[in-house]
PDB file of N, CA and C in Angstrom:
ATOM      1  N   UNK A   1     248.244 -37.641  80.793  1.00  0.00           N
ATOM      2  CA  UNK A   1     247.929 -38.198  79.501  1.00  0.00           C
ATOM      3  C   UNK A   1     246.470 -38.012  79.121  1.00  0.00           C
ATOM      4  N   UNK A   2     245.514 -38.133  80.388  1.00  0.00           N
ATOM      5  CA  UNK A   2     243.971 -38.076  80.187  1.00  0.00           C
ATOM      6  C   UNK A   2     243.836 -36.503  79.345  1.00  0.00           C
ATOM      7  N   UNK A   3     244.333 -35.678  79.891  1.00  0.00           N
ATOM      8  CA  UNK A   3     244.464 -34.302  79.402  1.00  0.00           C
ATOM      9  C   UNK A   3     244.113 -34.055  78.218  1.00  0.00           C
ATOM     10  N   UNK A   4     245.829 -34.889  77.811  1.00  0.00           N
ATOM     11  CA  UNK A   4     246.179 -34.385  76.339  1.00  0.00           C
ATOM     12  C   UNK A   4     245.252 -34.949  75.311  1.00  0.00           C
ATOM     13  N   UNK A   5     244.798 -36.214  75.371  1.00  0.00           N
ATOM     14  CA  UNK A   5     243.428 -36.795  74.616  1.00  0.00           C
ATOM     15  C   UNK A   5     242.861 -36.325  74.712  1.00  0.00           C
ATOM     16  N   UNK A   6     241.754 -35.864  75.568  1.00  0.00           N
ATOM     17  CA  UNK A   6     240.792 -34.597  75.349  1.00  0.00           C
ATOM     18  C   UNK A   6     240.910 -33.895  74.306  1.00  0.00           C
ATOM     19  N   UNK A   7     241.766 -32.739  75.009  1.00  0.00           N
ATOM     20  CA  UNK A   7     242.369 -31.565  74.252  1.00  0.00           C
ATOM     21  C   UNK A   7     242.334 -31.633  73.068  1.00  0.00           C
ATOM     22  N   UNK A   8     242.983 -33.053  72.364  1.00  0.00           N
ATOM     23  CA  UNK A   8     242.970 -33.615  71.037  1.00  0.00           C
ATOM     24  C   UNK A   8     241.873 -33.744  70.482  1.00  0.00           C
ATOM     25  N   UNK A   9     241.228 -34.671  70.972  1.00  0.00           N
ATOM     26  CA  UNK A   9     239.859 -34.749  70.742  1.00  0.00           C
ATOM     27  C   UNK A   9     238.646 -33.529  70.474  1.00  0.00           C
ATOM     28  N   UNK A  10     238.992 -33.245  71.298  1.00  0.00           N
ATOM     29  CA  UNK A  10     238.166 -31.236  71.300  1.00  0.00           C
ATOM     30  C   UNK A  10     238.469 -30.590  69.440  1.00  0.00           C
ATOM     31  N   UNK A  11     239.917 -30.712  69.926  1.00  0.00           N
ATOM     32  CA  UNK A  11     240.542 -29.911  68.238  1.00  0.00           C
ATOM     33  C   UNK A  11     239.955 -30.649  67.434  1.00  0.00           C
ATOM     34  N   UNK A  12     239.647 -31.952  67.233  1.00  0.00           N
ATOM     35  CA  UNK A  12     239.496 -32.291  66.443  1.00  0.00           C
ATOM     36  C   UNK A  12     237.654 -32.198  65.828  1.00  0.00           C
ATOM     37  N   UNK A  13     237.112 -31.779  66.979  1.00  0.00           N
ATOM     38  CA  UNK A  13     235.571 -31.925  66.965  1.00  0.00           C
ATOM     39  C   UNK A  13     235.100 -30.515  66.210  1.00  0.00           C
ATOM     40  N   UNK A  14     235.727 -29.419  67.138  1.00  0.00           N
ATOM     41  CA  UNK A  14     235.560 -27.865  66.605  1.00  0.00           C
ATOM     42  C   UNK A  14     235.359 -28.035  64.819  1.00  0.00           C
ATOM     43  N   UNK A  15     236.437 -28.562  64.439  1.00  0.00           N
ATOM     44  CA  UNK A  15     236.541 -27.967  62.816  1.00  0.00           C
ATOM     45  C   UNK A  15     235.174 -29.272  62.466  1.00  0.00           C
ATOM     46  N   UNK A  16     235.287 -30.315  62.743  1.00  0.00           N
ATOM     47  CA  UNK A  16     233.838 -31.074  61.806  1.00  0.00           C
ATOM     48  C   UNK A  16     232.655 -30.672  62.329  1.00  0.00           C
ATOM     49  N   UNK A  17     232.792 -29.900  63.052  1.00  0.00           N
ATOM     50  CA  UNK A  17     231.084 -29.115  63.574  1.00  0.00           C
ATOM     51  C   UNK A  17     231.230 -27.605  62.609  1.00  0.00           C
ATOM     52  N   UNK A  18     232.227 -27.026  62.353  1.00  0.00           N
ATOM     53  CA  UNK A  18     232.137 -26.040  61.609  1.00  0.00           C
ATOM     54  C   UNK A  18     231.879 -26.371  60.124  1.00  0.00           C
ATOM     55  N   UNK A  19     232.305 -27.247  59.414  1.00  0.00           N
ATOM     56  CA  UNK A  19     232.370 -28.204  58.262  1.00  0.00           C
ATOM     57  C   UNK A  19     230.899 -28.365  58.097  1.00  0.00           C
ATOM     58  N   UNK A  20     229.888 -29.350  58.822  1.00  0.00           N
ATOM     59  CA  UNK A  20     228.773 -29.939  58.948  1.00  0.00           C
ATOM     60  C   UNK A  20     227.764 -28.528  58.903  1.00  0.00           C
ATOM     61  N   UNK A  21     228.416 -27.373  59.699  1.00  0.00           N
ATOM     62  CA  UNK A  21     227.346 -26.439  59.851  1.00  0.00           C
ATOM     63  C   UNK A  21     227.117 -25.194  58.075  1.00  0.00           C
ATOM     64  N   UNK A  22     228.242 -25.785  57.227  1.00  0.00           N
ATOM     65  CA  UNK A  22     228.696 -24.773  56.312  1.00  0.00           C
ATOM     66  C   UNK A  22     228.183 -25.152  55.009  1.00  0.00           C
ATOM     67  N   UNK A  23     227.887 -26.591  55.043  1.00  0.00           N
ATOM     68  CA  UNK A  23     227.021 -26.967  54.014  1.00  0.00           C
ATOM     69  C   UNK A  23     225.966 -27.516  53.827  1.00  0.00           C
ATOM     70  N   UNK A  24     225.310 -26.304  53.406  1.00  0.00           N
ATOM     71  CA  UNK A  24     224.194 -26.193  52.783  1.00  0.00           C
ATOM     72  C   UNK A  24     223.763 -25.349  51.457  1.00  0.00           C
ATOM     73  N   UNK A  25     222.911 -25.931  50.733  1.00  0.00           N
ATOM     74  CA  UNK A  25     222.134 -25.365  49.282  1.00  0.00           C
ATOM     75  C   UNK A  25     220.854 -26.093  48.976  1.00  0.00           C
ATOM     76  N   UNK A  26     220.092 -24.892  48.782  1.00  0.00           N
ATOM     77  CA  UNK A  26     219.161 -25.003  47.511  1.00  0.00           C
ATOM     78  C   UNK A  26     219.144 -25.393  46.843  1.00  0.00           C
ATOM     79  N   UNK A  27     218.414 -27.027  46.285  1.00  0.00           N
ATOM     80  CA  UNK A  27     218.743 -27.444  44.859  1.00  0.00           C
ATOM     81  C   UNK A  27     218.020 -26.341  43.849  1.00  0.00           C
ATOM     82  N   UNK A  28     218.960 -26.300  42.796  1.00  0.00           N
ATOM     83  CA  UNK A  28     218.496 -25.763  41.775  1.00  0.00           C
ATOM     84  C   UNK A  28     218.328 -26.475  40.057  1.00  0.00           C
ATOM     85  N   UNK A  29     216.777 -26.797  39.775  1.00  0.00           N
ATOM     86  CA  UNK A  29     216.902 -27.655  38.356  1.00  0.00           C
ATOM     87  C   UNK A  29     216.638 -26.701  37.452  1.00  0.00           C
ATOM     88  N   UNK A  30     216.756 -27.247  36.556  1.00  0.00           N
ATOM     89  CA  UNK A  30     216.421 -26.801  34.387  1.00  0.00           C
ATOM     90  C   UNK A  30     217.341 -26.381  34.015  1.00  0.00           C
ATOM     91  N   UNK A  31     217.370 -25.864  33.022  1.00  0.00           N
ATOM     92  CA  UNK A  31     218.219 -25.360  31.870  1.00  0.00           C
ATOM     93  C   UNK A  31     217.792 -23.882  31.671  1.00  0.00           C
ATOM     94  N   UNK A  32     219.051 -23.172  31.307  1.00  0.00           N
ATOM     95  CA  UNK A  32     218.743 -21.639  31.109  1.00  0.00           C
ATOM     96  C   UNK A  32     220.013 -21.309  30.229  1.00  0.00           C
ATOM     97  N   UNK A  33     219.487 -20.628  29.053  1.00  0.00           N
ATOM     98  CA  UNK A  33     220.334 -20.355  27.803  1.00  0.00           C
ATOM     99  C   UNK A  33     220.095 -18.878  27.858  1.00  0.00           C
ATOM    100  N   UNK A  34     221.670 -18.430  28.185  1.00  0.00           N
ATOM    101  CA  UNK A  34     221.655 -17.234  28.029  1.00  0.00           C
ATOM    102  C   UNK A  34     222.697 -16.558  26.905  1.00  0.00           C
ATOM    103  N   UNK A  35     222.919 -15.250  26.411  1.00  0.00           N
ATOM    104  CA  UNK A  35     223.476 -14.604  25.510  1.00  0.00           C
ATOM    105  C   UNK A  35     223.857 -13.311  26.458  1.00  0.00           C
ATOM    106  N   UNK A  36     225.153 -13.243  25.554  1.00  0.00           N
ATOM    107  CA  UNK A  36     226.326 -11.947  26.468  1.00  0.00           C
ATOM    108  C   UNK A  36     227.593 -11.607  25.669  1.00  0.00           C
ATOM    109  N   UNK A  37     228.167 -10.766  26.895  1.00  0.00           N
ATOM    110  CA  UNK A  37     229.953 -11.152  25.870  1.00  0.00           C
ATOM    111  C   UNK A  37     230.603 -11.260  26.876  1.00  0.00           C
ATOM    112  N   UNK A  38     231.588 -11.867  26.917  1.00  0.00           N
ATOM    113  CA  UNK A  38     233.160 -11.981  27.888  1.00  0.00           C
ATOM    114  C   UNK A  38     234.449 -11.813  27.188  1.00  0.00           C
ATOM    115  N   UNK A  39     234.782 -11.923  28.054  1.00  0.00           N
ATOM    116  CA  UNK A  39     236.320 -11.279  27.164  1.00  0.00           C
ATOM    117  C   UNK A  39     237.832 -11.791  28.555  1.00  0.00           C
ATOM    118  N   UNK A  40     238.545 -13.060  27.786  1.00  0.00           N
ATOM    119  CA  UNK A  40     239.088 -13.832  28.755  1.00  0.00           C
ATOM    120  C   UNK A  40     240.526 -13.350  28.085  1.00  0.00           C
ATOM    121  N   UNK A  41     241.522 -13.321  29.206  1.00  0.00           N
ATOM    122  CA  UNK A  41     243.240 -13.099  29.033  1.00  0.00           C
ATOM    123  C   UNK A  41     243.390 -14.028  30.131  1.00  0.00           C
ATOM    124  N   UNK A  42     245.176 -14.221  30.378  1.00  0.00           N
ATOM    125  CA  UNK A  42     246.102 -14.872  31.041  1.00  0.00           C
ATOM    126  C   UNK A  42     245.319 -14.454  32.789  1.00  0.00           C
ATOM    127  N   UNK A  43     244.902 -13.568  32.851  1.00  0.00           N
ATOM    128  CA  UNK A  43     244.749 -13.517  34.665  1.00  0.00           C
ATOM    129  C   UNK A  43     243.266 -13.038  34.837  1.00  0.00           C
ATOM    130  N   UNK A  44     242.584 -12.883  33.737  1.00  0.00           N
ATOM    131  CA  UNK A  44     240.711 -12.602  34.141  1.00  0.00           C
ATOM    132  C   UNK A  44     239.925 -13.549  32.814  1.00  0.00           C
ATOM    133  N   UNK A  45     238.612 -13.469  33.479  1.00  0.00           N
ATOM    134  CA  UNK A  45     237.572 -13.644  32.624  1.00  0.00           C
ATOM    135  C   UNK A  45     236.588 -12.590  32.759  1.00  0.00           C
ATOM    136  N   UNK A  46     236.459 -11.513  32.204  1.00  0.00           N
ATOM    137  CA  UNK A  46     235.527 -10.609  32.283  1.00  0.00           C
ATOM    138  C   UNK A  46     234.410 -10.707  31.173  1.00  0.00           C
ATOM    139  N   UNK A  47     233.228 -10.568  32.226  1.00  0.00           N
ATOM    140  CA  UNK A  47     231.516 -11.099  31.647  1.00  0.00           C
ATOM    141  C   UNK A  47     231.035  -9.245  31.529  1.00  0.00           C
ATOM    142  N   UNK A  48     230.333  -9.609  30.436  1.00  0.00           N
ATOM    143  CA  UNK A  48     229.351  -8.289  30.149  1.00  0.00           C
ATOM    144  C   UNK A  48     228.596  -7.768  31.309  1.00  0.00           C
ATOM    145  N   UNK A  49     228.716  -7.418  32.678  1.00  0.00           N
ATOM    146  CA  UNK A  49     227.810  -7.607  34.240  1.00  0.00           C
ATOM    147  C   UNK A  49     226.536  -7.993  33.800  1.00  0.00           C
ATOM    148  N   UNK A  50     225.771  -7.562  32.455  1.00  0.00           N
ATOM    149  CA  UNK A  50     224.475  -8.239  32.439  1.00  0.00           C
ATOM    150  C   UNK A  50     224.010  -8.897  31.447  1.00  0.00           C
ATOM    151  N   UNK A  51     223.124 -10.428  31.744  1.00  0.00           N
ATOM    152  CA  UNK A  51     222.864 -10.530  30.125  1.00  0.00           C
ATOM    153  C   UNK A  51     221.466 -10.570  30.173  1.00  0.00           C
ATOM    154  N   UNK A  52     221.002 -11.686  28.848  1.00  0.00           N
ATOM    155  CA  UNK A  52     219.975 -11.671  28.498  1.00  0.00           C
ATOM    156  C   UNK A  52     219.597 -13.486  28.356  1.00  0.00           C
ATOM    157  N   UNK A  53     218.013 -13.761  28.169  1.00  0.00           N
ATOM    158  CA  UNK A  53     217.998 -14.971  27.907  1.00  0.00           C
ATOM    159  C   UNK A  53     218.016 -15.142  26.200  1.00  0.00           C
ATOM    160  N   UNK A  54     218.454 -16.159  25.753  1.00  0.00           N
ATOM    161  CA  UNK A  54     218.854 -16.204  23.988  1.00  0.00           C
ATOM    162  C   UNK A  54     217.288 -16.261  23.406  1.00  0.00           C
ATOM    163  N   UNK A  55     217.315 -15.961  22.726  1.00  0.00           N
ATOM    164  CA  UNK A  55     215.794 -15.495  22.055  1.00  0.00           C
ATOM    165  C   UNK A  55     215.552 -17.124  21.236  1.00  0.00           C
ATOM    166  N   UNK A  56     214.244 -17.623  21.594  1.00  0.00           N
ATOM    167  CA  UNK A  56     214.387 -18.500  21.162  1.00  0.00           C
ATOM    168  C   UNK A  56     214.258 -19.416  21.868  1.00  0.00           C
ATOM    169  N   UNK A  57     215.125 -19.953  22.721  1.00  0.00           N
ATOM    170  CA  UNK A  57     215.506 -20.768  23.397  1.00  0.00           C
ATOM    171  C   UNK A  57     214.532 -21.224  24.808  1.00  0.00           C
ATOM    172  N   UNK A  58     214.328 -22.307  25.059  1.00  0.00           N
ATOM    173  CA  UNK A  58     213.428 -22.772  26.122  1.00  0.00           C
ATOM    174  C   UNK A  58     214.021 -22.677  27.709  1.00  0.00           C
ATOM    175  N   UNK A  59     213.882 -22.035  28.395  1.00  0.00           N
ATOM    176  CA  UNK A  59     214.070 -22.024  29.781  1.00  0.00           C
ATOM    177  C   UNK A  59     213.647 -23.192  30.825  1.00  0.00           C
ATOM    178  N   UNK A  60     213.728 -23.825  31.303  1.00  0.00           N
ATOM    179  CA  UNK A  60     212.785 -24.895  32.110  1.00  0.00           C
ATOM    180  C   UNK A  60     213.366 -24.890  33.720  1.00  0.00           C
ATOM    181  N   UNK A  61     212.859 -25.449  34.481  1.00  0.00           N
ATOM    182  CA  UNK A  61     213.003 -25.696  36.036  1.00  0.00           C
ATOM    183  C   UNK A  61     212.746 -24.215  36.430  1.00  0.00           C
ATOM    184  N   UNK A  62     213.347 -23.982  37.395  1.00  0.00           N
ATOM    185  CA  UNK A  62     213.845 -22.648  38.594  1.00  0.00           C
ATOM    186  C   UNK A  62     213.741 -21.712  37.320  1.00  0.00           C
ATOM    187  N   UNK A  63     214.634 -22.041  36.055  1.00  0.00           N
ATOM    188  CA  UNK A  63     214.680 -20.625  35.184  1.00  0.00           C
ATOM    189  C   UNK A  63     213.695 -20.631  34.256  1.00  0.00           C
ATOM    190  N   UNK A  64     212.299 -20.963  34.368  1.00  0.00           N
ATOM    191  CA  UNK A  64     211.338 -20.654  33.280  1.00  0.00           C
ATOM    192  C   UNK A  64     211.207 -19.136  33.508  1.00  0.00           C
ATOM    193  N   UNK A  65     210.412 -18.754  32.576  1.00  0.00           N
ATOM    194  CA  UNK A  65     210.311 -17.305  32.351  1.00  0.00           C
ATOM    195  C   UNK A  65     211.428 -16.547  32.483  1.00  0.00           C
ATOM    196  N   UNK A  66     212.650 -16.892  32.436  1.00  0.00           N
ATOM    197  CA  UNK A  66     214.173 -15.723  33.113  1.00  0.00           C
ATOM    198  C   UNK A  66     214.344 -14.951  31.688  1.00  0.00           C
ATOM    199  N   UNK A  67     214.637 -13.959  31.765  1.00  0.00           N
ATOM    200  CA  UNK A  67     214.617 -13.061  30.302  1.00  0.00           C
ATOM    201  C   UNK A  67     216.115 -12.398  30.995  1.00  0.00           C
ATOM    202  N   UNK A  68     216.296 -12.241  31.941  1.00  0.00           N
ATOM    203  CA  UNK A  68     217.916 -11.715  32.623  1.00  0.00           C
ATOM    204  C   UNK A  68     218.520 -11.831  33.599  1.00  0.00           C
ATOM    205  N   UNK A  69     219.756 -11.384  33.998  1.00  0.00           N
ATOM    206  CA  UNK A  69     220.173 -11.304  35.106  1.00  0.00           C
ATOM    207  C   UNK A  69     222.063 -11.010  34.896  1.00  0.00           C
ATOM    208  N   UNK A  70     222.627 -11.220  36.296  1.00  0.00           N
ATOM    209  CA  UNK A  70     224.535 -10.481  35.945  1.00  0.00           C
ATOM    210  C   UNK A  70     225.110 -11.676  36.439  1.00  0.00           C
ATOM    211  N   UNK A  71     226.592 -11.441  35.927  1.00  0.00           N
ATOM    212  CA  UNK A  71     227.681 -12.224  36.375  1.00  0.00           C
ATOM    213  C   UNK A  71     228.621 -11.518  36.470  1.00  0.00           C
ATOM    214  N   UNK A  72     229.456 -12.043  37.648  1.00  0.00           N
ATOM    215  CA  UNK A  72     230.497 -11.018  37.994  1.00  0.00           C
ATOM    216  C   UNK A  72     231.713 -11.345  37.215  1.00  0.00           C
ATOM    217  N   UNK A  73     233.010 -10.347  37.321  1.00  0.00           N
ATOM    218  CA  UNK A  73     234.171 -10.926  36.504  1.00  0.00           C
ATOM    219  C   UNK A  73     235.004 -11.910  37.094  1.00  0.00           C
ATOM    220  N   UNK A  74     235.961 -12.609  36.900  1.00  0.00           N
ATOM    221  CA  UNK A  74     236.404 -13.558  37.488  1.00  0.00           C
ATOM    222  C   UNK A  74     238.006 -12.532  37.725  1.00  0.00           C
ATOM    223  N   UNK A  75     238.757 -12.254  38.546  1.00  0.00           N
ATOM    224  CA  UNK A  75     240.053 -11.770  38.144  1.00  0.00           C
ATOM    225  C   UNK A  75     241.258 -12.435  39.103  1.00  0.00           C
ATOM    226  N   UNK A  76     242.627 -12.328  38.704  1.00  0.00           N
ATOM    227  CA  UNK A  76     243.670 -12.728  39.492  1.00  0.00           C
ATOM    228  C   UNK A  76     243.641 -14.362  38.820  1.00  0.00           C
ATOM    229  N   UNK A  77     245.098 -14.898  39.274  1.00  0.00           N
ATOM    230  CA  UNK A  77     245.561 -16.319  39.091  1.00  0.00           C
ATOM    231  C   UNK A  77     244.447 -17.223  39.466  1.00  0.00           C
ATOM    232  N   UNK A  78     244.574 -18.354  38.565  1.00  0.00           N
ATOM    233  CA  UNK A  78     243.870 -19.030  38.383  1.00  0.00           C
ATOM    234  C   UNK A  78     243.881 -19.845  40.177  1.00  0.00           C
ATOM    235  N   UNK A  79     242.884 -20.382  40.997  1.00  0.00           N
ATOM    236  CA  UNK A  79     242.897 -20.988  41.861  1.00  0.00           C
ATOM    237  C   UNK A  79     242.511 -22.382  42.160  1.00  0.00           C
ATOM    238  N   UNK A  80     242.948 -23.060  42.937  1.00  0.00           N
ATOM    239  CA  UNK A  80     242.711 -24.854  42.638  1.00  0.00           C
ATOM    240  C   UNK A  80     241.844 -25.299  43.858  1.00  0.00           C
ATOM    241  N   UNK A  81     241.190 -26.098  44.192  1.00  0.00           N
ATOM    242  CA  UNK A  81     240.317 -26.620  45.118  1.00  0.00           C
ATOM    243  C   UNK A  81     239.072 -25.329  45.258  1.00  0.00           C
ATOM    244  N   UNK A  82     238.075 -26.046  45.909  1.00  0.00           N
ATOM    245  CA  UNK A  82     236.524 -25.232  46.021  1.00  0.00           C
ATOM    246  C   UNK A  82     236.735 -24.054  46.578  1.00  0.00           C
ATOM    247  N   UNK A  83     236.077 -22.842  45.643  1.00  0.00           N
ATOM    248  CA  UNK A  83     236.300 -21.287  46.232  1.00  0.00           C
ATOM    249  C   UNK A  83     234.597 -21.194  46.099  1.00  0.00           C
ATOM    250  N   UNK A  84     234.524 -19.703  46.901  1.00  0.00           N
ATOM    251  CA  UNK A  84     232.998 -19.395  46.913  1.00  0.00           C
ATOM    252  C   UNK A  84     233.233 -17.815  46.394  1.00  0.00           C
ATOM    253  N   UNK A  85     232.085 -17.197  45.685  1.00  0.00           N
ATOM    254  CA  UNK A  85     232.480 -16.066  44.161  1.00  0.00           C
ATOM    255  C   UNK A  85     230.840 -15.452  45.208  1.00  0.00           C
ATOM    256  N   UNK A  86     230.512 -15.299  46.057  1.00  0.00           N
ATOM    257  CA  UNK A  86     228.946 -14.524  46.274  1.00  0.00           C
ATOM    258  C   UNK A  86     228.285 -14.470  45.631  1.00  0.00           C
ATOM    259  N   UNK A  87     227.447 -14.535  45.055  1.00  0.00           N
ATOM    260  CA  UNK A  87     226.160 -13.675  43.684  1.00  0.00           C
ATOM    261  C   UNK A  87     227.145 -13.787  42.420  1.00  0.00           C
ATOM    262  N   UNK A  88     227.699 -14.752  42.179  1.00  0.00           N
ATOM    263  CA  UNK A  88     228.803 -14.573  41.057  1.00  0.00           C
ATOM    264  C   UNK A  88     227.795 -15.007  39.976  1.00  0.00           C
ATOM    265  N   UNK A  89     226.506 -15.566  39.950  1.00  0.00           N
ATOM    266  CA  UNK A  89     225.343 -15.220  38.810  1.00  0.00           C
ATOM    267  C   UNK A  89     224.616 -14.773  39.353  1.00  0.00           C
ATOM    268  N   UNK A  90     223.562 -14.508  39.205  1.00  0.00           N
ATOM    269  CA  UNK A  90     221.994 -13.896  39.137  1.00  0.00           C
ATOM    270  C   UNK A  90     221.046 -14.004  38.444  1.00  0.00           C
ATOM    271  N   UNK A  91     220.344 -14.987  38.477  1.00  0.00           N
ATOM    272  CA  UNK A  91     219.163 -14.751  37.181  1.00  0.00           C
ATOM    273  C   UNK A  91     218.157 -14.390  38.141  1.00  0.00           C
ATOM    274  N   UNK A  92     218.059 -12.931  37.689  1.00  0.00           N
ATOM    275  CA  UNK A  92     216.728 -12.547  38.589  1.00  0.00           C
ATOM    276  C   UNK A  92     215.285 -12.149  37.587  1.00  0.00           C
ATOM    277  N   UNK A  93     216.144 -11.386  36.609  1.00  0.00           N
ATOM    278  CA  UNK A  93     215.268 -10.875  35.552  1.00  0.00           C
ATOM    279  C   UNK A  93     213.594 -12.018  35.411  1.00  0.00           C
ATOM    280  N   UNK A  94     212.024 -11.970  35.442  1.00  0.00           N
ATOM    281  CA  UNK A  94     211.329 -12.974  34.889  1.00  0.00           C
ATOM    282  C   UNK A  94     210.944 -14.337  35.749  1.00  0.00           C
ATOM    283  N   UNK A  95     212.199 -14.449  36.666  1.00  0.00           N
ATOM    284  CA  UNK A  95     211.828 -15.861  37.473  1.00  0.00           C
ATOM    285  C   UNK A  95     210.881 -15.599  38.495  1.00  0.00           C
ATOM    286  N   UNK A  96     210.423 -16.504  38.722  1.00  0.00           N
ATOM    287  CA  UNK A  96     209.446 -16.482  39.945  1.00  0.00           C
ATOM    288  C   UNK A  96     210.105 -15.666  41.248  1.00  0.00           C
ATOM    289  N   UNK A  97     211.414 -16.825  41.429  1.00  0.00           N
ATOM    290  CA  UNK A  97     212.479 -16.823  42.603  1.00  0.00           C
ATOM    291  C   UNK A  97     213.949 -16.319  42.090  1.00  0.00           C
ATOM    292  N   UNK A  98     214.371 -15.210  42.387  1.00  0.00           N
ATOM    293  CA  UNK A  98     215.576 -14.794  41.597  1.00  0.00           C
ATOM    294  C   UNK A  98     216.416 -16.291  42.731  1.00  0.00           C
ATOM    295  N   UNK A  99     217.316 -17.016  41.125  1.00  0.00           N
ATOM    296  CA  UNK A  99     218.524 -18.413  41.610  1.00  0.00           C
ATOM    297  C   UNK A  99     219.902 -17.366  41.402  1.00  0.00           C
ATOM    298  N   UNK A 100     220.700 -17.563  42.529  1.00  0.00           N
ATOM    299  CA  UNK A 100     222.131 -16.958  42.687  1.00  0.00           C
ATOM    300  C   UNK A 100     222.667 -18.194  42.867  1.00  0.00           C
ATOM    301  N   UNK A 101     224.116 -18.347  42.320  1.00  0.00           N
ATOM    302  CA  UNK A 101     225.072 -19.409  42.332  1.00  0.00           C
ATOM    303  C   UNK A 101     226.123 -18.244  42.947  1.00  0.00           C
ATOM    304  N   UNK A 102     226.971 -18.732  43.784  1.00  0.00           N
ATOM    305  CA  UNK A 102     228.061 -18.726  44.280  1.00  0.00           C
ATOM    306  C   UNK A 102     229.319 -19.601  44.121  1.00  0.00           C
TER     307      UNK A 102
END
């Protein structure tokens, strides 16, 4: 019986040490107004890969000075609970520190 508790115990430790080790981020503050085109149907959202910052418009935090950067397309059925997209923005264009969201 001592065994099988262990064993249990073990399984159960592995995944909240993998969990604990997986999150992490960079806060990222301000506001950033950008201009583009997309173009959304039943199974994508496809983004222009690059835009621009809206002329005009005030940038603040992480995105002062950002004048550009890309977004990737979104494609396939829609999916439910937290997914991760890589570099799925970029504002690199102007910033100090190019900010990527995933």
């Amino acid at each position: 019986m001592k065994l099988k508790s262990t064993v249990f115990r073990n399984m159960l430790a592995v995944p909240a040490l993998l969990l604990v080790n997986s999150l992490n981020a960079t806060p990222v503050t301000g506001m950033a107004n950008i201009a583009g085109n997309v173009s959304v149907n039943a199974i994508s959202i496809k983004f222009n890969p690059s835009f621009v910052s809206t002329t005009g418009a005030m940038e603040t935090g992480d995105f002062a000075g950002l004048t550009g950067g890309t977004i990737q397309s979104l494609t396939g059925r829609p999916i439910t609970g937290a997914t991760s997209v890589p570099g799925f923005v970029r504002f690199t264009t102007g910033v100090p520190s190019p900010v990527t969201l995933t």
